[in-house]
Protein backbone atom coordinates (compact mmCIF):
# COMPACT_ATOMS: atom_id res chain seq x y z
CA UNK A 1 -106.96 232.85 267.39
CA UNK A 2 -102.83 232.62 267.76
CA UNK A 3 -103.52 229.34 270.10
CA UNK A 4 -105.62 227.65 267.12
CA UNK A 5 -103.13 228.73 264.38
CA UNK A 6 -100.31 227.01 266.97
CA UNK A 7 -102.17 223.91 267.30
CA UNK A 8 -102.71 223.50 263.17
CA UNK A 9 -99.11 224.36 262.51
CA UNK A 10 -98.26 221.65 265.17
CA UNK A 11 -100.55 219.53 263.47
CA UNK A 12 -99.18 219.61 260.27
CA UNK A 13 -95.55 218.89 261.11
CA UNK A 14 -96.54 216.18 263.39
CA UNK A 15 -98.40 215.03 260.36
CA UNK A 16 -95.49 215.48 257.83
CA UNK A 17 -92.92 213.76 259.90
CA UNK A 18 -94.88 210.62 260.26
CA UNK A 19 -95.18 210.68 256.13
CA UNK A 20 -91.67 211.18 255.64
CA UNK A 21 -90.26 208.11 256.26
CA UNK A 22 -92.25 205.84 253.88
CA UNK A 23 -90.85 207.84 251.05
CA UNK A 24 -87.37 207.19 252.15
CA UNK A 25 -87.58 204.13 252.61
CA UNK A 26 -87.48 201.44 249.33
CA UNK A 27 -90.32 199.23 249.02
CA UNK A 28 -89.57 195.76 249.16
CA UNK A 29 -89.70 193.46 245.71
CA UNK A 30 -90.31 190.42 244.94
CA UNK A 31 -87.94 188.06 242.74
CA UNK A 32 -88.03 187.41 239.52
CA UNK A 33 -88.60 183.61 240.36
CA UNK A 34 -92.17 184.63 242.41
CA UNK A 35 -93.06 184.76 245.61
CA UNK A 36 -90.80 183.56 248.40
CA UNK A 37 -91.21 180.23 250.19
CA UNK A 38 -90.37 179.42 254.00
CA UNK A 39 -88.12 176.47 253.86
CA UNK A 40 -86.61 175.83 257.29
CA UNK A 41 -85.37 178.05 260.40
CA UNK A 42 -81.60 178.88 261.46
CA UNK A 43 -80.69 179.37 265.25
CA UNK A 44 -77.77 181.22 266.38
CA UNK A 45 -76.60 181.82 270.34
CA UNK A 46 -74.08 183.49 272.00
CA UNK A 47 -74.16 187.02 270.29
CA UNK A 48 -73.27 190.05 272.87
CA UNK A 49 -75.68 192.51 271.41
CA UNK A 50 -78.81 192.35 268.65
CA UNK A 51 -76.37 193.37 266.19
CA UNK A 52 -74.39 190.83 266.39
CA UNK A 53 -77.14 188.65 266.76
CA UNK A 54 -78.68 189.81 263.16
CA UNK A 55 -75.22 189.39 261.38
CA UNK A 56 -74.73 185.54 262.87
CA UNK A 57 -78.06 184.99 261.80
CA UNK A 58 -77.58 186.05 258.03
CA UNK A 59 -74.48 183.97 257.89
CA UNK A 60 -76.06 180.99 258.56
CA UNK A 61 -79.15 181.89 256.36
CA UNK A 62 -76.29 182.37 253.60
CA UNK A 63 -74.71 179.09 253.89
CA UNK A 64 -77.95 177.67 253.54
CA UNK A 65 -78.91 179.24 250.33
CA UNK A 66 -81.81 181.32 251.57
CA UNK A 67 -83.09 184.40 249.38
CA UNK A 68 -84.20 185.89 252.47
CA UNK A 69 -84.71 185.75 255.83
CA UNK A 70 -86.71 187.40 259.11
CA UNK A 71 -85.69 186.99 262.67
CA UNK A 72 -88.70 185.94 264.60
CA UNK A 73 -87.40 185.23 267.91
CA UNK A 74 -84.69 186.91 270.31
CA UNK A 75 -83.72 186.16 273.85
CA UNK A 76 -81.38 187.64 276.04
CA UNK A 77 -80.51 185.65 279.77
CA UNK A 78 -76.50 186.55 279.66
CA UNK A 79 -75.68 186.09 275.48
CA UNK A 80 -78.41 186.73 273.29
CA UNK A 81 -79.93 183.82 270.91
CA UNK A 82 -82.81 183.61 268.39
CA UNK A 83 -84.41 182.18 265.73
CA UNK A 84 -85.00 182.78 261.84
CA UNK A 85 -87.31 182.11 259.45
CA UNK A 86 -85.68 181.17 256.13
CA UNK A 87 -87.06 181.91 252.82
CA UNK A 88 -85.75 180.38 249.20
């Protein structure tokens, strides 16, 4: 009886901790002009760690006016590169 009142109890915080995070976290909007478009990609190379990566990415999705932007490639030999997506 202890064993099966171990195993709910387990249960249920395994169960609450998976739920926690999507009320944390803000869901994503859309702007006022509509949905977003893809209109091109922006590479970057040379970054020492996926940090730095993300931030040379989002300058150059910057200077090119984009609204957005996702990362849909990443590579690491000896300097890490990739590729985004950019959305206007």
């Amino acid at each position: 009886m202890r064993r099966n009142v171990l195993v709910l109890i387990t249960i249920a915080l395994a169960a609450s901790s998976f739920m926690a995070p999507a009320e944390i976290l803000p869901s994503p909007t859309i702007p006022e002009s509509g949905p977003l478009r893809p209109v091109g990609t922006v590479s970057a190379s040379g970054a020492s760690n996926l940090d730095d990566l993300q931030a040379k990415l989002a300058q150059k999705a910057h200077e090119q006016g984009a609204i957005a932007w996702r990362i849909n490639s990443a590579n690491s030999a000896n300097k890490m590169s990739g590729t985004a997506i950019i959305y206007k």
